[in-house]
Protein backbone atom coordinates (compact mmCIF):
# COMPACT_ATOMS: atom_id res chain seq x y z
CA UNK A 1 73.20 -18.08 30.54
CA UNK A 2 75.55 -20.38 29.00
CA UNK A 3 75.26 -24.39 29.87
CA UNK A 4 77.60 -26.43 31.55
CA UNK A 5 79.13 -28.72 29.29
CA UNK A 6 78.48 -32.33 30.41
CA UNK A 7 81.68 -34.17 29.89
CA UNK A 8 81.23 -37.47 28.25
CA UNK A 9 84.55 -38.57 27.83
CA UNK A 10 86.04 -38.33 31.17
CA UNK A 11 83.09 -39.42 33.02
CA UNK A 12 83.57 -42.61 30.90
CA UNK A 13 87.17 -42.45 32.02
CA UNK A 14 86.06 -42.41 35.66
CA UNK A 15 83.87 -45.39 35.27
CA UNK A 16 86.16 -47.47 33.20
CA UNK A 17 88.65 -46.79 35.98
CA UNK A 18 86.35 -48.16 38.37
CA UNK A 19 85.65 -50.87 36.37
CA UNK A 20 89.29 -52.01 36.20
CA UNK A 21 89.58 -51.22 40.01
CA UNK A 22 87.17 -53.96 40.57
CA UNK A 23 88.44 -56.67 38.19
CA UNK A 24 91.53 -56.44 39.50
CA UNK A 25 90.44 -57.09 43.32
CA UNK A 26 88.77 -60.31 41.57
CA UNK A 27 92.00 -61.43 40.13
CA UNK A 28 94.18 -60.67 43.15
CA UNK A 29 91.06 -62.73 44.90
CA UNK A 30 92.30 -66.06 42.46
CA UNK A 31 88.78 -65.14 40.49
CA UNK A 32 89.11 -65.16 36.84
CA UNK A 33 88.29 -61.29 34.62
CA UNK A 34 85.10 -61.11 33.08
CA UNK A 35 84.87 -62.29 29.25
CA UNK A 36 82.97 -60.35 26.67
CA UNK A 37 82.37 -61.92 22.55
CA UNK A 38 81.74 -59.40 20.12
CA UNK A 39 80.39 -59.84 16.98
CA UNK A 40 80.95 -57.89 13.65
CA UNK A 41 78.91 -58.67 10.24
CA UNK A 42 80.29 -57.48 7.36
CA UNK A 43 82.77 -54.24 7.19
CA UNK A 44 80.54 -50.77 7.85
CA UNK A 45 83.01 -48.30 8.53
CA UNK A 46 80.79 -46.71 11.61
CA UNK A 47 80.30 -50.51 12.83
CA UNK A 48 83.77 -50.74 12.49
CA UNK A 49 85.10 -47.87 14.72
CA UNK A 50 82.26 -49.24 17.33
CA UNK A 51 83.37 -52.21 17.55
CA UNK A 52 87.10 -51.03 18.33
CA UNK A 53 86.05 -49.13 20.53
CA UNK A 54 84.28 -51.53 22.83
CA UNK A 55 87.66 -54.05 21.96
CA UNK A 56 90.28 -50.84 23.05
CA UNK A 57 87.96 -50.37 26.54
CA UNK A 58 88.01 -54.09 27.29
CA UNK A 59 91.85 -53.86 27.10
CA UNK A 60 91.73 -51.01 29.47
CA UNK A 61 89.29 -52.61 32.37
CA UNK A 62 91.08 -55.97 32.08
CA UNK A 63 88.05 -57.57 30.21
CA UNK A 64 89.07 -60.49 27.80
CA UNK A 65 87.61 -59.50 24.41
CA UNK A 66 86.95 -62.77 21.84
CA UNK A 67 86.85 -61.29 18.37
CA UNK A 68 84.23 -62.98 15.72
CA UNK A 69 84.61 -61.00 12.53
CA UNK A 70 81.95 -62.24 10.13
CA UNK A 71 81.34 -61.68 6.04
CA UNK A 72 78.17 -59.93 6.02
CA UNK A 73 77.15 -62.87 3.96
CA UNK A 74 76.74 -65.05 7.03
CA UNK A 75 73.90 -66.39 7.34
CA UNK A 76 71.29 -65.99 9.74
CA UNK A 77 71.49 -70.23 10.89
CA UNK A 78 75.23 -69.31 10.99
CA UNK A 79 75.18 -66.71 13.16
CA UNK A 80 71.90 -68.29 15.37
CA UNK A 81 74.61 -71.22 15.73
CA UNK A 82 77.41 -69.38 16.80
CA UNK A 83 75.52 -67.38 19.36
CA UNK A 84 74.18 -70.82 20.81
CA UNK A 85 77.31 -72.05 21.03
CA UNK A 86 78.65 -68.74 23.25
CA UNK A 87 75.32 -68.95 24.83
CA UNK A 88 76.91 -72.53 26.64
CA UNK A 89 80.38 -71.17 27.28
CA UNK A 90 80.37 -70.96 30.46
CA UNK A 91 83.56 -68.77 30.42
CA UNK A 92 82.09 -66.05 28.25
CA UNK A 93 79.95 -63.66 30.35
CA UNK A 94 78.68 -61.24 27.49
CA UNK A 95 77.86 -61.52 23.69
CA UNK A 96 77.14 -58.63 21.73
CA UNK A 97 76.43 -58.18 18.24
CA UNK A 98 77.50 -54.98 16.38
CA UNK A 99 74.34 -52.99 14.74
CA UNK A 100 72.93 -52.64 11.94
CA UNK A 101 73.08 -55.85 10.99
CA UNK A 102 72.44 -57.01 7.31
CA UNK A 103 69.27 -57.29 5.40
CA UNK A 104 69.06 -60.76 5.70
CA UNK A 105 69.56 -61.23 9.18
CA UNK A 106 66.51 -60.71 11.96
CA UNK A 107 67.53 -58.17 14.35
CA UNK A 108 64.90 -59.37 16.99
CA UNK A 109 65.48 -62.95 16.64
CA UNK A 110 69.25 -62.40 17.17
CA UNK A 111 68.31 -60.82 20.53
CA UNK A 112 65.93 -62.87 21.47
CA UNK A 113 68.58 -65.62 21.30
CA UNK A 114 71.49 -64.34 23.28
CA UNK A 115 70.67 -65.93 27.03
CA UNK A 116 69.48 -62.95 29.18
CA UNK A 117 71.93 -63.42 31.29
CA UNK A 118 74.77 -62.57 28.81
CA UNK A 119 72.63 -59.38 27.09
CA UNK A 120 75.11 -56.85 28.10
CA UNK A 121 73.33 -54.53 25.62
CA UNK A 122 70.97 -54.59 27.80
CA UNK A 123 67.80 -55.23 24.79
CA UNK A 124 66.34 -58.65 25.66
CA UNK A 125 63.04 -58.15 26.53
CA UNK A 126 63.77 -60.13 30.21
CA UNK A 127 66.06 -57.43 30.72
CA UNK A 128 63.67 -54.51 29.90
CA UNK A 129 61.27 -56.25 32.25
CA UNK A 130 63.37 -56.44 35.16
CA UNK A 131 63.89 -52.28 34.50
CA UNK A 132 59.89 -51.36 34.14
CA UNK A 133 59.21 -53.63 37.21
CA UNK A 134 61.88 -51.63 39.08
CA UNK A 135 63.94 -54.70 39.39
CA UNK A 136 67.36 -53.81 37.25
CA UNK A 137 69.64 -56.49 36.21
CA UNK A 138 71.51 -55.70 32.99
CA UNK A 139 70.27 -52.21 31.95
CA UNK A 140 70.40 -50.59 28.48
CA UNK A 141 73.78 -49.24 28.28
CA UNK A 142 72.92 -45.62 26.48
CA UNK A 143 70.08 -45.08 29.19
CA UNK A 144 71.73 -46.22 31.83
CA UNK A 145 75.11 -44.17 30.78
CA UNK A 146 72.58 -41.06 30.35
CA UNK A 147 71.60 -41.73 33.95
CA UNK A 148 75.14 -41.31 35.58
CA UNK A 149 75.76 -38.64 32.75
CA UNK A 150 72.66 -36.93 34.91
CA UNK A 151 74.22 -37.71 38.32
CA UNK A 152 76.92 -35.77 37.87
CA UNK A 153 75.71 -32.60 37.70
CA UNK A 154 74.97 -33.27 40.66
CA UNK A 155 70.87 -32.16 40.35
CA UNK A 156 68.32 -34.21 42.32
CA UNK A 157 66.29 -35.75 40.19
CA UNK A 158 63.22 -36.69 42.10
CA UNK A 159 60.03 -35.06 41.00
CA UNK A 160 61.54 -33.51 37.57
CA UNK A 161 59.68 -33.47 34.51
CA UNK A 162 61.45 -35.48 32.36
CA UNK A 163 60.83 -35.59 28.11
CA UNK A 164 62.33 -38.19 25.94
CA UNK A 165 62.32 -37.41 22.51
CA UNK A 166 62.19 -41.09 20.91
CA UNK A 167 60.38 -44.45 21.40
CA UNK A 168 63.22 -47.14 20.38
CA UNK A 169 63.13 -50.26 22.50
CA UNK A 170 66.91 -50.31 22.70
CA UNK A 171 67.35 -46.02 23.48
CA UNK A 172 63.95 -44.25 24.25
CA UNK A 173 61.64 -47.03 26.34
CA UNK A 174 64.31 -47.90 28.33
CA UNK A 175 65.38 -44.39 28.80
CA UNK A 176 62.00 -43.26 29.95
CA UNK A 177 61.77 -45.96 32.28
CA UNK A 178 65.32 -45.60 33.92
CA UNK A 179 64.02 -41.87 34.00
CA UNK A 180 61.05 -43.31 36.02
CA UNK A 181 63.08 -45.17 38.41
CA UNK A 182 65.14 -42.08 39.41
CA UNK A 183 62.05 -40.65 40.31
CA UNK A 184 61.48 -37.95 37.63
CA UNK A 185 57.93 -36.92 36.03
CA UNK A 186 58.69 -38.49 32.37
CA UNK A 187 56.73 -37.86 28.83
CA UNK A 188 57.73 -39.65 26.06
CA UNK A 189 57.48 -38.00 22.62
CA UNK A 190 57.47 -39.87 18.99
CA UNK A 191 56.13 -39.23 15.81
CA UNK A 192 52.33 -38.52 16.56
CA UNK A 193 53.34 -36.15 19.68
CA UNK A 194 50.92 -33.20 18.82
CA UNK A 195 52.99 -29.81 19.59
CA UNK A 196 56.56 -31.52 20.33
CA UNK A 197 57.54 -27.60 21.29
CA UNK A 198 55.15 -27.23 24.09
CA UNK A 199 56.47 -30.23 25.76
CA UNK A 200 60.05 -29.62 25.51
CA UNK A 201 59.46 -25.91 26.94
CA UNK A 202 58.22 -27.47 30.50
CA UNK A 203 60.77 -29.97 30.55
CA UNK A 204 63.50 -30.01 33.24
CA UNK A 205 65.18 -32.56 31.82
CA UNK A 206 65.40 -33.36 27.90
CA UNK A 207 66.84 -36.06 26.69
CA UNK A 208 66.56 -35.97 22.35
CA UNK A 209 67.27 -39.94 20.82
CA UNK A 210 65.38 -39.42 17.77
CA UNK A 211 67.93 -39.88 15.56
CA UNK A 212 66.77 -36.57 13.23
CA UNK A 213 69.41 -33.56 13.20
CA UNK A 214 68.82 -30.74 15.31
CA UNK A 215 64.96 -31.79 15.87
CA UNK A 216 64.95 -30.04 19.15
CA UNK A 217 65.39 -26.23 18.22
CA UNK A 218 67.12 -24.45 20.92
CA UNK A 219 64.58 -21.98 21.53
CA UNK A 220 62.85 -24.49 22.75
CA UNK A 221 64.51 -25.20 25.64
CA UNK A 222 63.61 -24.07 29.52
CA UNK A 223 66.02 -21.66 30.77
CA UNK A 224 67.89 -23.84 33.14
CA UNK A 225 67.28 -26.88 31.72
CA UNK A 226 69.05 -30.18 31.55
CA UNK A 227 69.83 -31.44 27.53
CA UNK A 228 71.28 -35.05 26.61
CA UNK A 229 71.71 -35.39 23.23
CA UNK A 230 71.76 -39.00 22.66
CA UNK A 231 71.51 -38.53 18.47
CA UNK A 232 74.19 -38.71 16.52
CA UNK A 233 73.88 -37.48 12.58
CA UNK A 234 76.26 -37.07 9.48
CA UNK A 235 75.34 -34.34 7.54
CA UNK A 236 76.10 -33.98 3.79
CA UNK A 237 79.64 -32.04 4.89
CA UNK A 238 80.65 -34.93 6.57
CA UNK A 239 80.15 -33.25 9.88
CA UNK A 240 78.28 -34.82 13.00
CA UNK A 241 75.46 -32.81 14.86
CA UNK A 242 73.12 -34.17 17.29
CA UNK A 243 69.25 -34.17 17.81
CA UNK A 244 69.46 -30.46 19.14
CA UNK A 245 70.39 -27.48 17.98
CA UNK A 246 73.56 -27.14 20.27
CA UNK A 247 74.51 -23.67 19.25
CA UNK A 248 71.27 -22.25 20.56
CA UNK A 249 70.33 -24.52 23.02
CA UNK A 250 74.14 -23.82 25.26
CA UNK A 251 72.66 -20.45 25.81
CA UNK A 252 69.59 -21.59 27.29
CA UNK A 253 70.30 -24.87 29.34
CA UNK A 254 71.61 -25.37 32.34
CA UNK A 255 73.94 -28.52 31.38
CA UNK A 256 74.35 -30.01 28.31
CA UNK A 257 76.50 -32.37 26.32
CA UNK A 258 77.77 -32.01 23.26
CA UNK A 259 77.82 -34.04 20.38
CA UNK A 260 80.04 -36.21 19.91
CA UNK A 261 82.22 -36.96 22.99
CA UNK A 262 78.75 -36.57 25.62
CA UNK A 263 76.79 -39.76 25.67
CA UNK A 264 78.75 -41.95 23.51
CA UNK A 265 81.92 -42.71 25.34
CA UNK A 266 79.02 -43.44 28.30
CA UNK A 267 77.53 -46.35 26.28
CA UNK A 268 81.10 -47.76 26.07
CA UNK A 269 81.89 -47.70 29.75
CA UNK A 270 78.36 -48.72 30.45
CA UNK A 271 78.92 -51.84 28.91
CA UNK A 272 82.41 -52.55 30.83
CA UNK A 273 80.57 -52.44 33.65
CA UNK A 274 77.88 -54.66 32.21
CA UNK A 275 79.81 -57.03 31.41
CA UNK A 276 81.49 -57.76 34.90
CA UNK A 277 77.74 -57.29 36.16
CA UNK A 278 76.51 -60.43 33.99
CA UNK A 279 80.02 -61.97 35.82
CA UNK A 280 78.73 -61.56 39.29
CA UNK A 281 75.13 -62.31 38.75
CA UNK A 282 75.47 -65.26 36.75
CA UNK A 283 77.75 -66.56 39.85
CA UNK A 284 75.14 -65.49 42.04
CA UNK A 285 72.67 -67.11 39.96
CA UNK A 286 70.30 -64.08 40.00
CA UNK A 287 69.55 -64.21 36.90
CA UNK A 288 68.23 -66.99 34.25
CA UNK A 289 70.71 -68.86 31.83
C-alpha cells in the first residue's frame, strides 16, 4: 500500500478561491472587503516568510492587509496600545500577531487582549469555548484547515478513532475538539501518554502536532490509516521533516500529507476565510466586541 498524498497546496487554492468568490459578491453588493492588521515584532526570518504569506493571500482574496512592522524592542504597553487602538477600528475586522513573540512580551496577555470578535487566529479563550460547547465562531485556523484537509478524502468521519499527538491550546486542544465535533472517537496524547505506540496503532485517524521530528515512527501506523502531519522541523542540514516518519509511514497509510506543502498552506487559507467570517458576524452582531 502506498498513501494518497493529501494535497495541501491546492486545497488552499480552492478555498482561497472561494474566499475571493465571496468578497467579491459583497463588493458588487456596495459592501466594503473585509480588513485584516497584522503584526510583526522584530525580524525572525521564519516569522518573516509567515507573515508574507498571510499579506500575498490577502492580495489574492481581495482582503485589505494593514502592515504594522515593529522593532522587537517594542514594548509590551506599546504593543497592548496599539492592539486597543485596532480593537476600536471599526473598519478592521481581524488583528493578528505574528509568533513567537519576544522575551519580553506576554504571549497570553496579547491574546487575551485582541476583542474576540477580531481573533482570526482563532486562540482567545471565548473562541475555544464556543468550539468545546459545539457552538463555532472563529475556529483555530490549523485545526480547522486539518478538518477540510480530512474532508477531502472524502472518508466519513463519524465514529473514527481519532489520536492527536500534542496538547497546545492554539494546535492540539482545539484540534481534538474540532475532531470531536465531526463526530470521531478522539485520544489526545502528550508527554505522560504511557505507550504512545499502542495508541497510534488503533488509530484511524492521526494527526502528529508535537512539534518533535519524526516522533510518530511509521511502523506505527494502521494499515489504512489517515496521517496529518501538522509539525514542521529544521534539522541540522537545513532540511524540514515533520512529526512522522513520512518515508515509512506512505507505505502504510491510507492518505497522508507531506511535509511541507500539506497543512500549512491550510492555516493560510483558513484564516482568509476567518477573516471575512469575523466581517459577517460582527455585522450580525453574533459575537461580542
Amino acid at each position: 500500500m502506498t498513501a494518497q498524498i493529501i494535497n495541501g497546496k491546492a486545497i488552499a487554492e480552492t478555498t482561497l478561491t472561494e474566499t475571493k468568490s465571496l468578497i467579491d459578491k459583497r463588493l458588487a453588493k456596495g459592501l466594503r472587503a473585509p480588513t485584516l492588521a497584522v503584526i510583526l515584532l522584530g525580524a525572525d526570518p521564519a516569522s518573516a516568510i509567515y507573515v508574507r504569506n498571510k499579506r500575498l493571500a490577502c492580495e489574492k482574496t481581495g482582503i485589505r492587509s494593514l502592515a504594522y512592522d515593529l522593532p522587537a524592542s517594542t514594548s509590551e504597553a506599546e504593543l497592548l496600545a496599539l492592539i486597543d487602538k485596532l480593537n476600536h477600528d471599526d473598519e478592521v475586522d481581524g488583528i493578528l500577531v505574528q509568533s513567537p513573540f519576544p522575551a519580553h512580551i506576554e504571549e497570553k496577555k496579547i491574546i487575551e487582549t485582541i476583542s474576540a470578535s477580531k481573533d482570526v487566529d482563532g486562540f482567545h479563550a471565548y473562541n475555544i469555548g464556543r468550539l468545546a460547547v459545539r457552538q463555532p465562531t472563529l475556529r483555530s485556523c490549523t485545526p480547522y484547515g486539518v478538518i477540510k484537509l480530512l474532508q477531502s478524502t472524502g472518508i466519513k468521519l463519524l465514529g473514527l478513532d481519532a489520536v492527536v499527538v500534542g496538547v497546545s491550546n492554539h494546535v492540539g486542544r482545539p484540534m481534538a475538539l474540532e475532531l470531536l465535533l465531526a463526530g470521531c472517537t478522539v485520544t489526545s496524547c502528550h508527554r505522560h501518554t504511557k505507550s504512545l505506540q499502542s495508541h497510534i496503532e488503533r488509530a484511524d485517524i492521526v494527526v502528529a502536532a508535537a512539534g518533535k521530528p519524526h516522533l510518530v515512527k511509521g511502523e506505527w501506523i494502521k494499515p489504512g490509516a489517515v496521517v496529518i502531519d501538522i509539525g514542521i522541523n529544521r534539522l541540522a542540514d537545513g532540511s524540514l521533516c515533520g512529526d512522522v516518519e513520512f518515508a515509512t509511514a506512505k507505505e502504510r497509510a491510507g492518505w497522508i500529507t507531506p511535509v511541507p506543502g500539506g497543512v500549512g498552506p491550510m492555516t493560510v487559507a483558513t484564516l482568509m476565510q476567518n477573516t471575512l467570517t469575523a466581517l459577517e458576524l460582527r455585522e450580525s452582531s453574533l459575537i461580542p466586541a
